[in-house]
C-alpha atoms as a PDB file:
ATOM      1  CA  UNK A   1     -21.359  17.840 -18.186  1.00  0.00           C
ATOM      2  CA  UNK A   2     -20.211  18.702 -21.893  1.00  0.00           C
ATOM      3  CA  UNK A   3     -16.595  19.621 -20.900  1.00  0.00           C
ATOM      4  CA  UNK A   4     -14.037  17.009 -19.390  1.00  0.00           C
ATOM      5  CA  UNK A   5     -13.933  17.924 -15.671  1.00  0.00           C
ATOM      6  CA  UNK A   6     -11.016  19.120 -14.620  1.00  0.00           C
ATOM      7  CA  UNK A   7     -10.504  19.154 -11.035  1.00  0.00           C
ATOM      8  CA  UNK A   8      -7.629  17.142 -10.959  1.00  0.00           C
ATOM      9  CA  UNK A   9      -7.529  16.447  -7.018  1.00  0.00           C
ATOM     10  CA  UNK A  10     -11.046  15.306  -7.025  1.00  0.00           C
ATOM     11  CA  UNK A  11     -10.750  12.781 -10.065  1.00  0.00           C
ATOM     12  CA  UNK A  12      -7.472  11.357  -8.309  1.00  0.00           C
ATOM     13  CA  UNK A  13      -9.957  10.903  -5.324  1.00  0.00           C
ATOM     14  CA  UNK A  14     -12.527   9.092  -7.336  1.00  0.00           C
ATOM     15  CA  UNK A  15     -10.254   6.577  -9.254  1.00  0.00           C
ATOM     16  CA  UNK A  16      -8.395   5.921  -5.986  1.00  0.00           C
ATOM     17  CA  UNK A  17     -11.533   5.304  -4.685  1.00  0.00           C
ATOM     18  CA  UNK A  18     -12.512   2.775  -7.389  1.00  0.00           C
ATOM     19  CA  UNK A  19      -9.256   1.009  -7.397  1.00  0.00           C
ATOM     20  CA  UNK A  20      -9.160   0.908  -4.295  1.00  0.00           C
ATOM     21  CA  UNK A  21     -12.197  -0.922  -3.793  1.00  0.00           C
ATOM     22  CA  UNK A  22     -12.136  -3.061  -6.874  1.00  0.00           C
ATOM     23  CA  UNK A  23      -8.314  -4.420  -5.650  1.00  0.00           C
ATOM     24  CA  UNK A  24      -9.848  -4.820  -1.711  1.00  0.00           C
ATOM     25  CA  UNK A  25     -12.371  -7.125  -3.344  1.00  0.00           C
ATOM     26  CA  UNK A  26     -10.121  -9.332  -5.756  1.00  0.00           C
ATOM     27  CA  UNK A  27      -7.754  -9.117  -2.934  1.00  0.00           C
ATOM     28  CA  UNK A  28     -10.127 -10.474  -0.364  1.00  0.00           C
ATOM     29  CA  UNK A  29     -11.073 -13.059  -3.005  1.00  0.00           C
ATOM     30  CA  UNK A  30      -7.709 -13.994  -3.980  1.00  0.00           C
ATOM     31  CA  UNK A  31      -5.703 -13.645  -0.707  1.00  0.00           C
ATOM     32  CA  UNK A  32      -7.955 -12.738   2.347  1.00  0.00           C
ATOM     33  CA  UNK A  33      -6.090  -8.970   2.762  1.00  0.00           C
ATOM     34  CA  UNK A  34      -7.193  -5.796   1.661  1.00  0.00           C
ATOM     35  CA  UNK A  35      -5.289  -3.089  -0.314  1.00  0.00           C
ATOM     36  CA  UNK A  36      -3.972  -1.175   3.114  1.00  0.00           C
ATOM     37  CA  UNK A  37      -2.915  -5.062   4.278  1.00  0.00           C
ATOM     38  CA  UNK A  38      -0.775  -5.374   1.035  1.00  0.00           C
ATOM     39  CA  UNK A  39       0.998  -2.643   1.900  1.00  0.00           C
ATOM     40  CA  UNK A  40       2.166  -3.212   5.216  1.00  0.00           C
ATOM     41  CA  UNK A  41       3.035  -6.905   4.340  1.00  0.00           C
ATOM     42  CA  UNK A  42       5.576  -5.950   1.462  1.00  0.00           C
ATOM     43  CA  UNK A  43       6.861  -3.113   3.341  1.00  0.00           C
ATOM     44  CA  UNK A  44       7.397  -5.650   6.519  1.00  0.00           C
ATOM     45  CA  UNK A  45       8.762  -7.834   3.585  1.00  0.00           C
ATOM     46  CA  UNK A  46      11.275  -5.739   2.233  1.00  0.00           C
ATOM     47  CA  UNK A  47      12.394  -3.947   5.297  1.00  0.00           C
ATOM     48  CA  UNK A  48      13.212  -7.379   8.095  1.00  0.00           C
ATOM     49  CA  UNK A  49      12.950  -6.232  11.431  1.00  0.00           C
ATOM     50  CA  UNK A  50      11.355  -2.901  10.710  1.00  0.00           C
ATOM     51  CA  UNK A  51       9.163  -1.148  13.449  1.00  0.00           C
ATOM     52  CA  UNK A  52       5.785  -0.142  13.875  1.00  0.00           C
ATOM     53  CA  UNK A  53       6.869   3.294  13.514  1.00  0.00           C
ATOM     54  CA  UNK A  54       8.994   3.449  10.372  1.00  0.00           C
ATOM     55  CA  UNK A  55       6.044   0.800   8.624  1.00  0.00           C
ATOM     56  CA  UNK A  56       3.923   4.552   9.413  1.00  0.00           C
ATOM     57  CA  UNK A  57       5.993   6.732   7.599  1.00  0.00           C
ATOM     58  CA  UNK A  58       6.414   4.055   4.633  1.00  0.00           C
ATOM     59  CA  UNK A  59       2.896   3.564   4.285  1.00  0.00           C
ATOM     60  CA  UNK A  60       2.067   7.685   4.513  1.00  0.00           C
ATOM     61  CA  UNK A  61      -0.666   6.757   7.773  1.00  0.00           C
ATOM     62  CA  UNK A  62      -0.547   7.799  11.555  1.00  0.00           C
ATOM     63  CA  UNK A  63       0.985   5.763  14.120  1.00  0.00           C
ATOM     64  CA  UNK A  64      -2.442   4.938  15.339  1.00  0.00           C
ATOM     65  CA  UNK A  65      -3.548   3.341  12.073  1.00  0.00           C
ATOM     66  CA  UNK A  66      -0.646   1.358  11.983  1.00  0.00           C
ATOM     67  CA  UNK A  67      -1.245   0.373  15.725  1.00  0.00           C
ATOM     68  CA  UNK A  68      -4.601  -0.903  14.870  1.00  0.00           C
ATOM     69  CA  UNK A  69      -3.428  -1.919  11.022  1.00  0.00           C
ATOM     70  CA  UNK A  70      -0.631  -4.416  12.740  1.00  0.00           C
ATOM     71  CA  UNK A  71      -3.138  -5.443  15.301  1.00  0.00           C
ATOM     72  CA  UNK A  72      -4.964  -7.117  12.692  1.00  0.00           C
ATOM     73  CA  UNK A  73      -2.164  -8.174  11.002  1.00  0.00           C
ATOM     74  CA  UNK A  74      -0.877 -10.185  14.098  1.00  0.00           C
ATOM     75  CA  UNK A  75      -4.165 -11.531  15.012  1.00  0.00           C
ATOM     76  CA  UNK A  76      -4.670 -12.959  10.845  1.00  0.00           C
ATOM     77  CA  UNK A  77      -1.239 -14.663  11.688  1.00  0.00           C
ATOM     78  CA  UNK A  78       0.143 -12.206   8.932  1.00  0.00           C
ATOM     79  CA  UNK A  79       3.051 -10.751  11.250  1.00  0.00           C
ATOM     80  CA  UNK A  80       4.665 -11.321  14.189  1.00  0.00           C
ATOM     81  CA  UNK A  81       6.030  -8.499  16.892  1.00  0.00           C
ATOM     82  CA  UNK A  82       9.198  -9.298  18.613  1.00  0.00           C
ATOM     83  CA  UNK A  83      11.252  -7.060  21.231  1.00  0.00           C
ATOM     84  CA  UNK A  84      12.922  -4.728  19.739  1.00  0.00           C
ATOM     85  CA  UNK A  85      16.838  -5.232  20.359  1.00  0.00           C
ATOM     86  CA  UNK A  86      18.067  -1.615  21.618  1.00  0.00           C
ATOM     87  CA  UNK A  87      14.930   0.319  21.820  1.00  0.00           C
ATOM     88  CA  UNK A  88      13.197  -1.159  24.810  1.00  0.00           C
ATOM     89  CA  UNK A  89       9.462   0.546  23.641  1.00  0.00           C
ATOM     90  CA  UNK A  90       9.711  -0.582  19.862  1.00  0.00           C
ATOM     91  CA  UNK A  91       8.430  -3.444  18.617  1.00  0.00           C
ATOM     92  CA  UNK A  92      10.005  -5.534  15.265  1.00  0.00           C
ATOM     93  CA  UNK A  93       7.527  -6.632  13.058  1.00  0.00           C
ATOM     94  CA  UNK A  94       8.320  -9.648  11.054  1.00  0.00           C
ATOM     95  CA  UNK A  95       6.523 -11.640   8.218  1.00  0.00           C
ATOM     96  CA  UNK A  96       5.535 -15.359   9.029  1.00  0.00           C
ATOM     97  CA  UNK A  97       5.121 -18.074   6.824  1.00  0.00           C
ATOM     98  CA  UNK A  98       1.295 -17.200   6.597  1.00  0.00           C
ATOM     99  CA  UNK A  99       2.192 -13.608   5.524  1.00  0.00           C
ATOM    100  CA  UNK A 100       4.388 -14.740   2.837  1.00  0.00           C
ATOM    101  CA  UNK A 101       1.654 -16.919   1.394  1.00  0.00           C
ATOM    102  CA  UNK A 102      -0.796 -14.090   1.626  1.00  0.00           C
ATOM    103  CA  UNK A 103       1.802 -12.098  -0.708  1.00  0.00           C
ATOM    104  CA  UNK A 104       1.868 -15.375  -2.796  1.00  0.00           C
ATOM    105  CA  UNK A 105      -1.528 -15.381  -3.202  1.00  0.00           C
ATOM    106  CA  UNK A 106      -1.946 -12.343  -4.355  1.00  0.00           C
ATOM    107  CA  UNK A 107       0.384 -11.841  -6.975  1.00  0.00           C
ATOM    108  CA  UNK A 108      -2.085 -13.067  -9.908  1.00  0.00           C
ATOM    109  CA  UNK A 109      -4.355 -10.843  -9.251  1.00  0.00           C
ATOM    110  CA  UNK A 110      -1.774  -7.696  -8.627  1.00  0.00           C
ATOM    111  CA  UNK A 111      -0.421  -8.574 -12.178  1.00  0.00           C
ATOM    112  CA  UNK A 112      -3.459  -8.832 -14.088  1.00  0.00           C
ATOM    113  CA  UNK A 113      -4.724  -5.689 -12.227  1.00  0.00           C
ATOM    114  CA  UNK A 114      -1.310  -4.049 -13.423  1.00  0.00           C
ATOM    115  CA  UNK A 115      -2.428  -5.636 -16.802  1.00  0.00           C
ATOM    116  CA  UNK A 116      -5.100  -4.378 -17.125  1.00  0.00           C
ATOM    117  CA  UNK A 117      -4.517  -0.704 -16.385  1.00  0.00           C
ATOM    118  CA  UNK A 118      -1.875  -0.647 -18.537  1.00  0.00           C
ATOM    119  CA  UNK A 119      -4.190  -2.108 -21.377  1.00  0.00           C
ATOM    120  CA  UNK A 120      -6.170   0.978 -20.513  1.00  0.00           C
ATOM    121  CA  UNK A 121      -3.484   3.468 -20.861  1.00  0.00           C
ATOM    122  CA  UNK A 122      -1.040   1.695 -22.941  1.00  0.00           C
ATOM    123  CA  UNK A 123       2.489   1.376 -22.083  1.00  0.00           C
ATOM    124  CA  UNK A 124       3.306   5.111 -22.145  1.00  0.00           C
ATOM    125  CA  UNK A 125       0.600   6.268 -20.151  1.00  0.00           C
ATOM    126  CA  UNK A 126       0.907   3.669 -17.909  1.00  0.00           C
ATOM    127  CA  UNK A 127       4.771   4.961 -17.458  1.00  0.00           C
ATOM    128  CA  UNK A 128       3.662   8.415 -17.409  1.00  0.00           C
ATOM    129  CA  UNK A 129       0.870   8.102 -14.862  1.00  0.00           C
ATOM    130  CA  UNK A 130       3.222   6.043 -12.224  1.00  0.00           C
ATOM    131  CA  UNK A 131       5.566   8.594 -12.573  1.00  0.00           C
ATOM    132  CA  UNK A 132       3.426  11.577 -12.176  1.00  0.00           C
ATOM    133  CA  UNK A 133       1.512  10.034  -9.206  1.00  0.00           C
ATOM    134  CA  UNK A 134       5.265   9.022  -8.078  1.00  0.00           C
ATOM    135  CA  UNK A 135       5.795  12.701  -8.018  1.00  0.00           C
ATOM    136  CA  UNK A 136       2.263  13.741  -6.531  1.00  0.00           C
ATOM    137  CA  UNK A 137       3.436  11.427  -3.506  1.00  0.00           C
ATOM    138  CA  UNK A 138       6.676  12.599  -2.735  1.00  0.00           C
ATOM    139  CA  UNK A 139       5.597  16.661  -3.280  1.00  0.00           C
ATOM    140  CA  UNK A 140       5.030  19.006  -0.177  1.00  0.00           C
ATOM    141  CA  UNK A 141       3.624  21.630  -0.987  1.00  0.00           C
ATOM    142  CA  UNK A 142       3.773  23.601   2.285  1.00  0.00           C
ATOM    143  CA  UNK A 143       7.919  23.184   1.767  1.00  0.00           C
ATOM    144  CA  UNK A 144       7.185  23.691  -2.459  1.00  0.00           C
ATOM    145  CA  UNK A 145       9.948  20.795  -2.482  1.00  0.00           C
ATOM    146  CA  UNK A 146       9.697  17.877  -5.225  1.00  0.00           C
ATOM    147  CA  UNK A 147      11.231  14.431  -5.373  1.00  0.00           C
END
């Protein structure tokens, strides 16, 4: 193809696909979680006591990914469920020592995959991309609202 393709939805698709896949591997190396894992253990990190529910809606999957996502989680020894105080239905998800190292673990390798894609783009683009893919994440279209 002579001309730079630009179908912009479809090239987001492929590069999340590769970095996606490279970071599941160098996370599996480095900590024993994938990508989707990371996710749900910083958001359980930074948000004590948060449900199963509102880890959905932070993370952007359905309720019955996260079911199956925390599953996991809890059987790795990542996170622990508790009772939820006032809502007798809800669970609290909580990190556990073993989830904090996991997040340990993988740091190094977060920060020289950081590194590195900011070596590609250099410090501007690398600005510029987050925030346009920050922008990309919080648009609805159907509602034609933006962040």
């Amino acid at each position: 193809m002579s001309e730079p393709d630009q179908r912009l939805y479809f090239l987001l698709q492929r590069a999340a696909h590769q970095l996606r896949t490279t970071a599941d591997r160098r996370l599996q190396a480095a900590a024993g979680i994938t990508t989707t894992q990371l996710g749900a253990l910083f958001a359980v990190r930074g948000d004590p006591g948060t449900t199963q529910r509102r880890l959905a809606q932070v993370l952007g999957l359905r309720e019955s990914a996260v079911t199956a996502l925390v599953t996991r989680l809890v059987k790795a020894g990542l996170v622990a469920k508790r009772a939820h105080p006032s809502e007798h239905r809800a669970v609290v998800l909580e990190l556990t020592d073993d989830g904090a190292a996991a997040l340990r673990a993988a740091q190094p390798e977060i920060e020289r995959f950081n590194g590195q894609m900011r070596d590609l783009l250099g410090d501007q683009g690398f600005a510029q991309t987050n925030a346009a893919l920050h922008a990309l994440a919080h648009w609805d279209p159907e509602a034609g609202t933006q962040p």
